[in-house]
PDB file of N, CA and C in Angstrom:
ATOM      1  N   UNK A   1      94.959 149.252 100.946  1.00  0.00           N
ATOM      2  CA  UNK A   1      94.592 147.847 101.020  1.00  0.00           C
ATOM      3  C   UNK A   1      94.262 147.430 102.451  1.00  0.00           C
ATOM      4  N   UNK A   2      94.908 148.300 103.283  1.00  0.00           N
ATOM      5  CA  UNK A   2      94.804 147.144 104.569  1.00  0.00           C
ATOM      6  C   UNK A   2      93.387 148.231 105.410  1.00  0.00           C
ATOM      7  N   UNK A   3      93.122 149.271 104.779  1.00  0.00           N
ATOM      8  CA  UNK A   3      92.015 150.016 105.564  1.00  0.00           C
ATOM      9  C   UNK A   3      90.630 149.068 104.757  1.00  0.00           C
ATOM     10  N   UNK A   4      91.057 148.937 103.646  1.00  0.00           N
ATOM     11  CA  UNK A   4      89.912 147.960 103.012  1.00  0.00           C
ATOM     12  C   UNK A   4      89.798 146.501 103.859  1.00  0.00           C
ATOM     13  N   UNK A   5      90.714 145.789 104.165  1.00  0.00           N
ATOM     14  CA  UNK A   5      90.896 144.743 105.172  1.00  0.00           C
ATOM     15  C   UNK A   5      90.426 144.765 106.502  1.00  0.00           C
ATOM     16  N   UNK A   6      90.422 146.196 106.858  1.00  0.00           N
ATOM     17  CA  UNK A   6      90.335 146.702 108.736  1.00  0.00           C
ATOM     18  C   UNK A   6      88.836 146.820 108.199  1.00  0.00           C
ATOM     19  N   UNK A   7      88.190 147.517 107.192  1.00  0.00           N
ATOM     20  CA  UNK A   7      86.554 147.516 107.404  1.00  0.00           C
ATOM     21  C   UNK A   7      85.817 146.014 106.707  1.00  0.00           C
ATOM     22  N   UNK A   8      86.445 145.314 106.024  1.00  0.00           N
ATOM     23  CA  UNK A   8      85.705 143.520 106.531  1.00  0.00           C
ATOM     24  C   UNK A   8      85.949 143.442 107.450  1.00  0.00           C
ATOM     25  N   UNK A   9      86.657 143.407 107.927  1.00  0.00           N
ATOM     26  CA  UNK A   9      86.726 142.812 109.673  1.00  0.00           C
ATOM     27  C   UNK A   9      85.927 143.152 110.537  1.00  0.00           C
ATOM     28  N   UNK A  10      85.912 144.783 110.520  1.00  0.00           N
ATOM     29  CA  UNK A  10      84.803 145.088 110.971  1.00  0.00           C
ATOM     30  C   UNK A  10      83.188 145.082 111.179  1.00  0.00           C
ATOM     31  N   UNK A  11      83.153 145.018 109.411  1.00  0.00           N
ATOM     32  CA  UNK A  11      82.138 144.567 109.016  1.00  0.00           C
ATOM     33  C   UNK A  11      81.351 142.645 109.298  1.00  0.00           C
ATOM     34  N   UNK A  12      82.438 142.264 108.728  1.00  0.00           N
ATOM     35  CA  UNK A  12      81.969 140.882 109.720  1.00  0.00           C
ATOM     36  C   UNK A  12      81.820 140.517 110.982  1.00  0.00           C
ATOM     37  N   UNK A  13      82.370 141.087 111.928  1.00  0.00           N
ATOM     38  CA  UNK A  13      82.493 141.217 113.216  1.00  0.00           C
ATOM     39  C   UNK A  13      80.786 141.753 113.611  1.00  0.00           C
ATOM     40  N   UNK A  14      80.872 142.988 113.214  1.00  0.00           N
ATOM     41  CA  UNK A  14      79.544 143.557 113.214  1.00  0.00           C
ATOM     42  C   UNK A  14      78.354 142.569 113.049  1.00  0.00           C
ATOM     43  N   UNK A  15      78.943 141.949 111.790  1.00  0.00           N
ATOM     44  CA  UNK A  15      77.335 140.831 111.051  1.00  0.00           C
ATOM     45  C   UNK A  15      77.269 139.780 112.483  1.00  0.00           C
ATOM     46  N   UNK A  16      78.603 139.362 112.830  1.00  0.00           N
ATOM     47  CA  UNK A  16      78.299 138.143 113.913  1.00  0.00           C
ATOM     48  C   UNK A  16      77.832 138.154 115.149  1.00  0.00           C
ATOM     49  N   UNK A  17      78.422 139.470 115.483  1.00  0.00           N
ATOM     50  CA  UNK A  17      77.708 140.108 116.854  1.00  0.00           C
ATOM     51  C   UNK A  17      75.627 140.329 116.797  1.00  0.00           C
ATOM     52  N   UNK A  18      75.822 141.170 115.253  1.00  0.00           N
ATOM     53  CA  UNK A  18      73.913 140.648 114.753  1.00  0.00           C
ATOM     54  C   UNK A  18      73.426 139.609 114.879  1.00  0.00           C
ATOM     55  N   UNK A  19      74.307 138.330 114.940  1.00  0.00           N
ATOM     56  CA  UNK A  19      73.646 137.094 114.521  1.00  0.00           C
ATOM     57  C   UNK A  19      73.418 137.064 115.682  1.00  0.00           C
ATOM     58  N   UNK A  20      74.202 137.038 116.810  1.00  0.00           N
ATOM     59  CA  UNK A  20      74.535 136.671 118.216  1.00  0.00           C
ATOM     60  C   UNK A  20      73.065 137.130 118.982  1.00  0.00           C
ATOM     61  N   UNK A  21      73.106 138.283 118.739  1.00  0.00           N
ATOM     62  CA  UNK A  21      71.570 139.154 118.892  1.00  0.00           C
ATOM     63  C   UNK A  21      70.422 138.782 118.643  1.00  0.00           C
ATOM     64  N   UNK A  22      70.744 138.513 117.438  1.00  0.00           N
ATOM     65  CA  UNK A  22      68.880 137.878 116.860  1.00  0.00           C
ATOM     66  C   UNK A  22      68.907 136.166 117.267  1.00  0.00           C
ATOM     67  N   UNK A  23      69.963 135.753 117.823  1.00  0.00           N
ATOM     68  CA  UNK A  23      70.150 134.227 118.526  1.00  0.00           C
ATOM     69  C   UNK A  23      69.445 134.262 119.595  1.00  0.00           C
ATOM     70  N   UNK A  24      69.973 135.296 120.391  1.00  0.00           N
ATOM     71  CA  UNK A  24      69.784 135.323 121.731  1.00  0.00           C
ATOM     72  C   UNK A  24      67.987 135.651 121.933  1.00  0.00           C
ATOM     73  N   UNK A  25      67.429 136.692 120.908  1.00  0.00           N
ATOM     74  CA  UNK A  25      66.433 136.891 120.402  1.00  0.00           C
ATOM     75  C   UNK A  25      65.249 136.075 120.507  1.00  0.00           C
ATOM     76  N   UNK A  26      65.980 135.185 119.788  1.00  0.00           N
ATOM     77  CA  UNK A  26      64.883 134.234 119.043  1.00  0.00           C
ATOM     78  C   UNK A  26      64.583 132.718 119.384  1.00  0.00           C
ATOM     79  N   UNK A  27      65.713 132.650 119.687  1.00  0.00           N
ATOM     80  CA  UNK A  27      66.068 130.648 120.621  1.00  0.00           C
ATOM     81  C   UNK A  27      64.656 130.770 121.799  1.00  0.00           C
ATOM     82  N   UNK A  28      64.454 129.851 121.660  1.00  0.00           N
ATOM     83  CA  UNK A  28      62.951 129.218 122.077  1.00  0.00           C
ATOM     84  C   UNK A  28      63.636 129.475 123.982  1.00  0.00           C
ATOM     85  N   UNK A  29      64.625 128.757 124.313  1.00  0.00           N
ATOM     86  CA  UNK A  29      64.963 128.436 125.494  1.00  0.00           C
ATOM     87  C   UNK A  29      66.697 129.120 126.217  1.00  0.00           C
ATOM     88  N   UNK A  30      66.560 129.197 127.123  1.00  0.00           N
ATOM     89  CA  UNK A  30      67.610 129.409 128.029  1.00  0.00           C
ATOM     90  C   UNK A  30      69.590 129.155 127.580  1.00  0.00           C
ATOM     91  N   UNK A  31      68.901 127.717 127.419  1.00  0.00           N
ATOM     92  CA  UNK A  31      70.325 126.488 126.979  1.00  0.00           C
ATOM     93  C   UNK A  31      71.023 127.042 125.138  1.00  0.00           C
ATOM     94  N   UNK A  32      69.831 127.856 124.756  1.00  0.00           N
ATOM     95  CA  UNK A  32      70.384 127.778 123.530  1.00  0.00           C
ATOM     96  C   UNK A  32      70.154 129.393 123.032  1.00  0.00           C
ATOM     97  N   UNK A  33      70.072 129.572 124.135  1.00  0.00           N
ATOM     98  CA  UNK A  33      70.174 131.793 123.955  1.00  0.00           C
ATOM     99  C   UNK A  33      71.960 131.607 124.589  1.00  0.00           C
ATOM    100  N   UNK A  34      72.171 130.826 125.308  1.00  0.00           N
ATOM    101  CA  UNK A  34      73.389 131.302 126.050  1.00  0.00           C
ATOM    102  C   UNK A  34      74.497 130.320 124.998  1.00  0.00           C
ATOM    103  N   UNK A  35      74.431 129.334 124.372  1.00  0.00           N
ATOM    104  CA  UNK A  35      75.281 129.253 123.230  1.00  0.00           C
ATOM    105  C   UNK A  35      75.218 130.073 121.931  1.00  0.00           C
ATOM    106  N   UNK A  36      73.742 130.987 121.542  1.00  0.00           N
ATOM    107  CA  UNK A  36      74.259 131.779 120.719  1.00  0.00           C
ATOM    108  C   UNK A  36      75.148 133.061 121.221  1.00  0.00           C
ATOM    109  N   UNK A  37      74.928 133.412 122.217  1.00  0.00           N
ATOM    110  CA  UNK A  37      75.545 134.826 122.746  1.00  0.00           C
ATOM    111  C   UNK A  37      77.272 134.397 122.928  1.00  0.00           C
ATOM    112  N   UNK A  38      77.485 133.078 123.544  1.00  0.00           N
ATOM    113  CA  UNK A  38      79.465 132.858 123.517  1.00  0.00           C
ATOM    114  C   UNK A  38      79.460 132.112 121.981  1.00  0.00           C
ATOM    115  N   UNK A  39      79.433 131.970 121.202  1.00  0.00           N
ATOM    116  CA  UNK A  39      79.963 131.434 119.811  1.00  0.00           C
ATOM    117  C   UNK A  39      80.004 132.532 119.030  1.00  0.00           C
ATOM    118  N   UNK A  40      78.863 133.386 118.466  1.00  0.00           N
ATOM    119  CA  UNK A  40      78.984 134.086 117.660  1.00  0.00           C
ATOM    120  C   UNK A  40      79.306 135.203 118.307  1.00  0.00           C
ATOM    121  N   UNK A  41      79.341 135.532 119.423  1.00  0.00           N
ATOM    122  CA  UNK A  41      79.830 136.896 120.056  1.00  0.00           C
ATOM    123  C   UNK A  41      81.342 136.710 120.193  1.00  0.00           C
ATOM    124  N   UNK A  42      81.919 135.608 120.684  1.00  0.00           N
ATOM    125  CA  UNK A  42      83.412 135.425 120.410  1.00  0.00           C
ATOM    126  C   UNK A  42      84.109 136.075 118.981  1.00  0.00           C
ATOM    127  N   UNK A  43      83.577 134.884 117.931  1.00  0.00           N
ATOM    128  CA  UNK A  43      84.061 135.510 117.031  1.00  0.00           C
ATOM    129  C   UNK A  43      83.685 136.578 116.146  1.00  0.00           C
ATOM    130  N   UNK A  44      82.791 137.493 116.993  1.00  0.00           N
ATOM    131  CA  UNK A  44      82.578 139.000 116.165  1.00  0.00           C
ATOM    132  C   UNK A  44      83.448 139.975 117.388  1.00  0.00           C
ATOM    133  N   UNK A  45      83.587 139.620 118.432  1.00  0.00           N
ATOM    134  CA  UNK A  45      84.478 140.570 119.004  1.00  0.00           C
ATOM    135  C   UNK A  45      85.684 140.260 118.380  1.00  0.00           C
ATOM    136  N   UNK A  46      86.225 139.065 118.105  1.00  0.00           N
ATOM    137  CA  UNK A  46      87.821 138.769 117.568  1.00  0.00           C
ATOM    138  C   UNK A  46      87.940 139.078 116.247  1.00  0.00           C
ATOM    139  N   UNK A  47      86.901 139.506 115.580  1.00  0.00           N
ATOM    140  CA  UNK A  47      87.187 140.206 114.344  1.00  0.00           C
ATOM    141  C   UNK A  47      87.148 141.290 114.513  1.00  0.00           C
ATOM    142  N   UNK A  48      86.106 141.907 115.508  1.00  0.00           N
ATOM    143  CA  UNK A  48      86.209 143.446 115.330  1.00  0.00           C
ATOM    144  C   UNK A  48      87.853 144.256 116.053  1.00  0.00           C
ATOM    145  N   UNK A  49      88.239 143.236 116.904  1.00  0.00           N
ATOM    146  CA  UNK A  49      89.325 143.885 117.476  1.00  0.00           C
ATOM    147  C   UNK A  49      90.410 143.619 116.354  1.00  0.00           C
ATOM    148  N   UNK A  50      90.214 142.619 115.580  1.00  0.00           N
ATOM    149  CA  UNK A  50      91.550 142.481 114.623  1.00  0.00           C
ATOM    150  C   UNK A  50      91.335 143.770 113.721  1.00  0.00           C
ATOM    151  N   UNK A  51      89.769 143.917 113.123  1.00  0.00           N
ATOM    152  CA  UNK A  51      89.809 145.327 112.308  1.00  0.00           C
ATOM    153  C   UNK A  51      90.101 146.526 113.042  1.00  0.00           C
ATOM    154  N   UNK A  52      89.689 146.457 114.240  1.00  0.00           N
ATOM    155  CA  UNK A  52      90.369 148.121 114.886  1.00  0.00           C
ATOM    156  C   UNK A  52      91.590 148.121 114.943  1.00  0.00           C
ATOM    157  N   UNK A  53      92.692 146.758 115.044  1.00  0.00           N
ATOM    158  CA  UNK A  53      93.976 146.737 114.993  1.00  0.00           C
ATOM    159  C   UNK A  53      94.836 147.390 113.786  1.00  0.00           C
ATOM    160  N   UNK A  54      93.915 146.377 112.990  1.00  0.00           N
ATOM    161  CA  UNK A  54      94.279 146.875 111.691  1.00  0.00           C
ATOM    162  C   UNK A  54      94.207 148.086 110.407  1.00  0.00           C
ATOM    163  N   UNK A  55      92.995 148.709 111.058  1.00  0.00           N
ATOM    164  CA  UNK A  55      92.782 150.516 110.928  1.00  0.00           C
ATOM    165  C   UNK A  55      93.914 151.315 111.647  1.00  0.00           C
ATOM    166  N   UNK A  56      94.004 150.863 112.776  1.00  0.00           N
ATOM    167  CA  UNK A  56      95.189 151.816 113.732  1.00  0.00           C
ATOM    168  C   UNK A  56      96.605 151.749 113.037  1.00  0.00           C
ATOM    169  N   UNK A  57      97.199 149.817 112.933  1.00  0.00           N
ATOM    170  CA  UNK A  57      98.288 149.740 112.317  1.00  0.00           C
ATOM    171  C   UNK A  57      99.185 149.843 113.292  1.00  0.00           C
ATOM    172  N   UNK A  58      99.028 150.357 114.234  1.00  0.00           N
ATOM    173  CA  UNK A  58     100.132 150.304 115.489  1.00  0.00           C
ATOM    174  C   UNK A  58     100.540 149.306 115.899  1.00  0.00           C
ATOM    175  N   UNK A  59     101.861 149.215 116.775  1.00  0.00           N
ATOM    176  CA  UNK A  59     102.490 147.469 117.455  1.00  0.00           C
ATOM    177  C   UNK A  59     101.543 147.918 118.491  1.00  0.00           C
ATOM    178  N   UNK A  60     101.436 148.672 119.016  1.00  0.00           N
ATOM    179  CA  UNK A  60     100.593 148.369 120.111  1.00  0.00           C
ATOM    180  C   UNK A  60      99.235 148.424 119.921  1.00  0.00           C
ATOM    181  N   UNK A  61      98.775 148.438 118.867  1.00  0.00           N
ATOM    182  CA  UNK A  61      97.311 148.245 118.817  1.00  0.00           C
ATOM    183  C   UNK A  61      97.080 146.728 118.779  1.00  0.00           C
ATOM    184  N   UNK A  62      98.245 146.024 117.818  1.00  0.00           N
ATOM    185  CA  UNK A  62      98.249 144.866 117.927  1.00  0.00           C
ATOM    186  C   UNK A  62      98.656 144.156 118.872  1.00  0.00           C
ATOM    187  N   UNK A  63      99.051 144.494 120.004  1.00  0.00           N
ATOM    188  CA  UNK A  63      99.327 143.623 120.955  1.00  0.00           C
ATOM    189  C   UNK A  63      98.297 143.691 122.147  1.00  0.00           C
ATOM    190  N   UNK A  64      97.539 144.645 121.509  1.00  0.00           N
ATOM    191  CA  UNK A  64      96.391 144.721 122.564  1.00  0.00           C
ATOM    192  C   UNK A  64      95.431 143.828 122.015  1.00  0.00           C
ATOM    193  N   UNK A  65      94.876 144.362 120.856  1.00  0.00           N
ATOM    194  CA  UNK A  65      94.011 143.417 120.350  1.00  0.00           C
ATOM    195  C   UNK A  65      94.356 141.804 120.329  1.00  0.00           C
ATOM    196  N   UNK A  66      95.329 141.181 120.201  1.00  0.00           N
ATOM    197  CA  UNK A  66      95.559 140.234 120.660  1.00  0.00           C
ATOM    198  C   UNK A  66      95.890 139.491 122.150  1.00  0.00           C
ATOM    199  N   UNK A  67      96.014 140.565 123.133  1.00  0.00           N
ATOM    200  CA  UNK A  67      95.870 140.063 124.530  1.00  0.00           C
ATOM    201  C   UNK A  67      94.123 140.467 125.185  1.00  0.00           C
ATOM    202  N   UNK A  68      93.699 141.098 124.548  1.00  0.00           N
ATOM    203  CA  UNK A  68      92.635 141.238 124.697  1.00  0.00           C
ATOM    204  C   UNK A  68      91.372 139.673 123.677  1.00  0.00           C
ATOM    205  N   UNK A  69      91.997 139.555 122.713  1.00  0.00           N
ATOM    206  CA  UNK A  69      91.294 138.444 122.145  1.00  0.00           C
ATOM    207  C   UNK A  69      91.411 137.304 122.764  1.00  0.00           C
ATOM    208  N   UNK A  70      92.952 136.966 123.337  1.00  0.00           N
ATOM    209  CA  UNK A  70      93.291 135.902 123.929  1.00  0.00           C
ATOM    210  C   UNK A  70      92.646 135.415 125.452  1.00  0.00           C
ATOM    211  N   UNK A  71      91.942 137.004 125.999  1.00  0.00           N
ATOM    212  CA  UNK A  71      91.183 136.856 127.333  1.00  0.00           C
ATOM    213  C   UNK A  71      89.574 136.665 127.086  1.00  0.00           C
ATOM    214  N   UNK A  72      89.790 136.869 126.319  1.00  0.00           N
ATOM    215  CA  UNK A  72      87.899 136.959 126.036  1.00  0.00           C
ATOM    216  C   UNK A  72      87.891 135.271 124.841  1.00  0.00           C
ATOM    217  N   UNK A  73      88.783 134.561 124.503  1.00  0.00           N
ATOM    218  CA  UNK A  73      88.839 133.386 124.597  1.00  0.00           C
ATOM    219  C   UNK A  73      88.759 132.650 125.693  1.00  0.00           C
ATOM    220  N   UNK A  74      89.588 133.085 126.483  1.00  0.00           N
ATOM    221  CA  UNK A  74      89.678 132.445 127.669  1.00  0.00           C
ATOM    222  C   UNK A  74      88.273 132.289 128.653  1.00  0.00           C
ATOM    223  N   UNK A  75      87.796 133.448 128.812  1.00  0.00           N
ATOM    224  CA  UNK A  75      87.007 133.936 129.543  1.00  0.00           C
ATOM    225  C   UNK A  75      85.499 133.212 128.995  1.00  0.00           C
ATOM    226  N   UNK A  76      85.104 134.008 127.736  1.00  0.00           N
ATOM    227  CA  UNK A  76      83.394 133.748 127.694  1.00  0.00           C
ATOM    228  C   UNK A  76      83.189 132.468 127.188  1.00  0.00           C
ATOM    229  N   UNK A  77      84.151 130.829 127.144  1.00  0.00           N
ATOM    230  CA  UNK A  77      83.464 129.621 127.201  1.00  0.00           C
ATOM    231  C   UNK A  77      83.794 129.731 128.673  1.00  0.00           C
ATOM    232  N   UNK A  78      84.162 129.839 129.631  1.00  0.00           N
ATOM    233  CA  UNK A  78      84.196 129.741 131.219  1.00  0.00           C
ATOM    234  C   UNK A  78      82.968 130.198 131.793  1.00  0.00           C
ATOM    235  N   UNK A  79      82.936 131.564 131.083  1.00  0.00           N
ATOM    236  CA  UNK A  79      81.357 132.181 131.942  1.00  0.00           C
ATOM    237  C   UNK A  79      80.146 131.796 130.993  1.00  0.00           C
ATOM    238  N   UNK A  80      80.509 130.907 130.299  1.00  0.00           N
ATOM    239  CA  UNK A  80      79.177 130.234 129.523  1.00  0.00           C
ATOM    240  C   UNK A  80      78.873 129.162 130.006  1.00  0.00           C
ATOM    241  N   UNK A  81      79.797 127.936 130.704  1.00  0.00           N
ATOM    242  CA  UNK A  81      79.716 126.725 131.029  1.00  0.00           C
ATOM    243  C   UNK A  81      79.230 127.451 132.804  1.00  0.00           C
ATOM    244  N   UNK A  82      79.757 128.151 133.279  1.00  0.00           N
ATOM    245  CA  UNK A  82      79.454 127.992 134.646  1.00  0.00           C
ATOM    246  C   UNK A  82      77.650 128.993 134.336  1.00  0.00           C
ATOM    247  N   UNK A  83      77.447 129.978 133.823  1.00  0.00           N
ATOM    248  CA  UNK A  83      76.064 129.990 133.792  1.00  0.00           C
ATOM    249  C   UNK A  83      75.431 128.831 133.318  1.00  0.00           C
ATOM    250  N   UNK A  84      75.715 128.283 132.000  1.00  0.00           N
ATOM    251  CA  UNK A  84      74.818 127.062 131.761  1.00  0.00           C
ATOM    252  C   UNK A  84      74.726 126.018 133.463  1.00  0.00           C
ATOM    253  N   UNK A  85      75.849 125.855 133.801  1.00  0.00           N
ATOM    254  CA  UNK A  85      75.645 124.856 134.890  1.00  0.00           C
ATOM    255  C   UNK A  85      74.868 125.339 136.230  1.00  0.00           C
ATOM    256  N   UNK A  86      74.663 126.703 136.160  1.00  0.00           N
ATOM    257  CA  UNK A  86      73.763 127.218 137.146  1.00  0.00           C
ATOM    258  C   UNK A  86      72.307 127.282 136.860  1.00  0.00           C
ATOM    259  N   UNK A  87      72.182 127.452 135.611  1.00  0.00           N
ATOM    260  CA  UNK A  87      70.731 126.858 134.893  1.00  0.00           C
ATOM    261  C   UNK A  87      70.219 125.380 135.062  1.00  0.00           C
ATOM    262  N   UNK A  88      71.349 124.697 134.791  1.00  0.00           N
ATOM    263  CA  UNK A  88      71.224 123.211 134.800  1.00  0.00           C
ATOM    264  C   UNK A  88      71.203 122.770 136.220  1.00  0.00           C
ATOM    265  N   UNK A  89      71.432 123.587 137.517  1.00  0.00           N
ATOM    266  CA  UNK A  89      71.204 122.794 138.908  1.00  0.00           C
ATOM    267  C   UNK A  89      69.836 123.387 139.424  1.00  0.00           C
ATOM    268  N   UNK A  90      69.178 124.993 138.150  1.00  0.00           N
ATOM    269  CA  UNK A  90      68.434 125.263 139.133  1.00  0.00           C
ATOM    270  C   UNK A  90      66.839 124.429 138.718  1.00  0.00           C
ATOM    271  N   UNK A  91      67.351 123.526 137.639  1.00  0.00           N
ATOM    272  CA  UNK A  91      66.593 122.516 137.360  1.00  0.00           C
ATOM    273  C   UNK A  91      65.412 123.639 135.767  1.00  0.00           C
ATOM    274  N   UNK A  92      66.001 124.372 135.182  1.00  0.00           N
ATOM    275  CA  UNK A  92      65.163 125.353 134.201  1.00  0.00           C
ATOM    276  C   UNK A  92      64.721 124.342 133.287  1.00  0.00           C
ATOM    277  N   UNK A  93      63.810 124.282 133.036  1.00  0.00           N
ATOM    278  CA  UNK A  93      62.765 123.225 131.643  1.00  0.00           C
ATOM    279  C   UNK A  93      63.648 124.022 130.546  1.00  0.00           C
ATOM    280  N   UNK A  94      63.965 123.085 129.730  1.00  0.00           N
ATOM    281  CA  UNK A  94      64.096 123.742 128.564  1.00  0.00           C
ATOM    282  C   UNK A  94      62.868 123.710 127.645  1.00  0.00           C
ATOM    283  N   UNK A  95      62.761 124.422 126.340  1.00  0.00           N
ATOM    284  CA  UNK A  95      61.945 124.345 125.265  1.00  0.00           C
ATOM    285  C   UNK A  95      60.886 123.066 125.038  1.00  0.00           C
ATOM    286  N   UNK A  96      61.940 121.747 125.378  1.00  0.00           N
ATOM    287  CA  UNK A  96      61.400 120.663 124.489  1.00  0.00           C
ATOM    288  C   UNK A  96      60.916 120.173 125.713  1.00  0.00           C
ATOM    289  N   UNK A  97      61.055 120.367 126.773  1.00  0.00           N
ATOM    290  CA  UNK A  97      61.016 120.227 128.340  1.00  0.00           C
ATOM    291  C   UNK A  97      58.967 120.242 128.327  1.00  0.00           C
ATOM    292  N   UNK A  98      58.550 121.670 127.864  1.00  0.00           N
ATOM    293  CA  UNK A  98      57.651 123.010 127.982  1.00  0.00           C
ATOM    294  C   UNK A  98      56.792 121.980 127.008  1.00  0.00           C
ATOM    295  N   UNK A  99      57.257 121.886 125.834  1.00  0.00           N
ATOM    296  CA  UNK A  99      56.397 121.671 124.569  1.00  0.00           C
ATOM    297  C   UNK A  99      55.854 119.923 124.664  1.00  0.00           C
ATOM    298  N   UNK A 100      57.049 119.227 125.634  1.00  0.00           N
ATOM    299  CA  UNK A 100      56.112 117.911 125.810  1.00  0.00           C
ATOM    300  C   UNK A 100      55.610 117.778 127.128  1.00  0.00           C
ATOM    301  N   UNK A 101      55.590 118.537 127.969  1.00  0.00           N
ATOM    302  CA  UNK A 101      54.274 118.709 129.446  1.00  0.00           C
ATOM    303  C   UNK A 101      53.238 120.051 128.456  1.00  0.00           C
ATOM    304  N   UNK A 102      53.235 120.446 127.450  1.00  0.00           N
ATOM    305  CA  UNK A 102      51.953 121.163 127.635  1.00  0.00           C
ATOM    306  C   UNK A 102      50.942 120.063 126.987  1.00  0.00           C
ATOM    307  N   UNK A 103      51.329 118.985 126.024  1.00  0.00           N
ATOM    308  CA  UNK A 103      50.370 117.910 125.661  1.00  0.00           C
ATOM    309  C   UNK A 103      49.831 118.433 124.232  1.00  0.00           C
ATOM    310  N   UNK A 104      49.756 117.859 123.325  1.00  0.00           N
ATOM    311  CA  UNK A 104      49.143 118.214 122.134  1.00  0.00           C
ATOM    312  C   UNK A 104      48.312 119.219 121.724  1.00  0.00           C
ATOM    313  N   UNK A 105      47.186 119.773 122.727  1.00  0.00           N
ATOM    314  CA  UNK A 105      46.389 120.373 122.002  1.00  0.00           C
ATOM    315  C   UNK A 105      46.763 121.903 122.671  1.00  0.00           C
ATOM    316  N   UNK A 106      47.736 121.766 123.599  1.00  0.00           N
ATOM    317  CA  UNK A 106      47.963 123.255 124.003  1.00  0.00           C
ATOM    318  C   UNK A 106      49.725 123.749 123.558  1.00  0.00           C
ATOM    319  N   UNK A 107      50.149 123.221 122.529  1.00  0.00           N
ATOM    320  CA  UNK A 107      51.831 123.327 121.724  1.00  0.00           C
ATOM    321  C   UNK A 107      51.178 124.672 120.513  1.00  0.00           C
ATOM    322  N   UNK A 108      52.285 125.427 121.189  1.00  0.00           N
ATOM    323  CA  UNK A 108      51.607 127.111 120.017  1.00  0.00           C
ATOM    324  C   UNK A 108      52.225 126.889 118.680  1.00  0.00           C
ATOM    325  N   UNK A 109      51.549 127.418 117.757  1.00  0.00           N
ATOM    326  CA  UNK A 109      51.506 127.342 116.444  1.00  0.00           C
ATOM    327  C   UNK A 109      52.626 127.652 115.761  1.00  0.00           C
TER     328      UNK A 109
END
């Protein structure tokens, strides 16, 4: 039961870290590549470490995976707000910035 439990975890972890990817991918602008990469990358690393915890089964797998989840909480909204705010002083156009100085007849399809 609980190796069936350790590969959802994994498995979802996996899917969110994808999402995180094709976010970062695909977002038109700067401001909104760097909120998909800390939201959905948070919580696909904190699942994947709960499923490697939970494949292992060890106390110490679990106390890693949880001091390790608890830093990378800590950590990637910190290094998301201070990059965003280094974007935001170095004055970067965003998307909607781009699409209303190019003027109507030059906005891509």
């Amino acid at each position: 039961m609980s190796e069936v439990l350790a590969q959802i975890l994994l498995i979802a972890g996996g899917g969110f870290m994808l999402i995180a990817g094709i976010g970062v991918w695909r977002m038109p602008d700067v401001f909104l590549r760097l909120h998909c990469s800390t939201k959905s990358a948070t919580l696909g690393v904190i699942l994947m470490l709960a499923g490697a915890a939970m494949a292992l089964g060890t106390p110490g797998a679990w106390i890693r995976a949880v001091a390790a989840s608890l830093f990378f909480l800590l950590t990637a909204p910190v290094g998301g707000h201070a990059l965003g705010r280094a974007i935001a002083r170095r004055r970067t156009p965003s998307a909607a910035d781009i699409e209303a100085a190019a003027g109507p007849d030059q906005r891509p399809a």
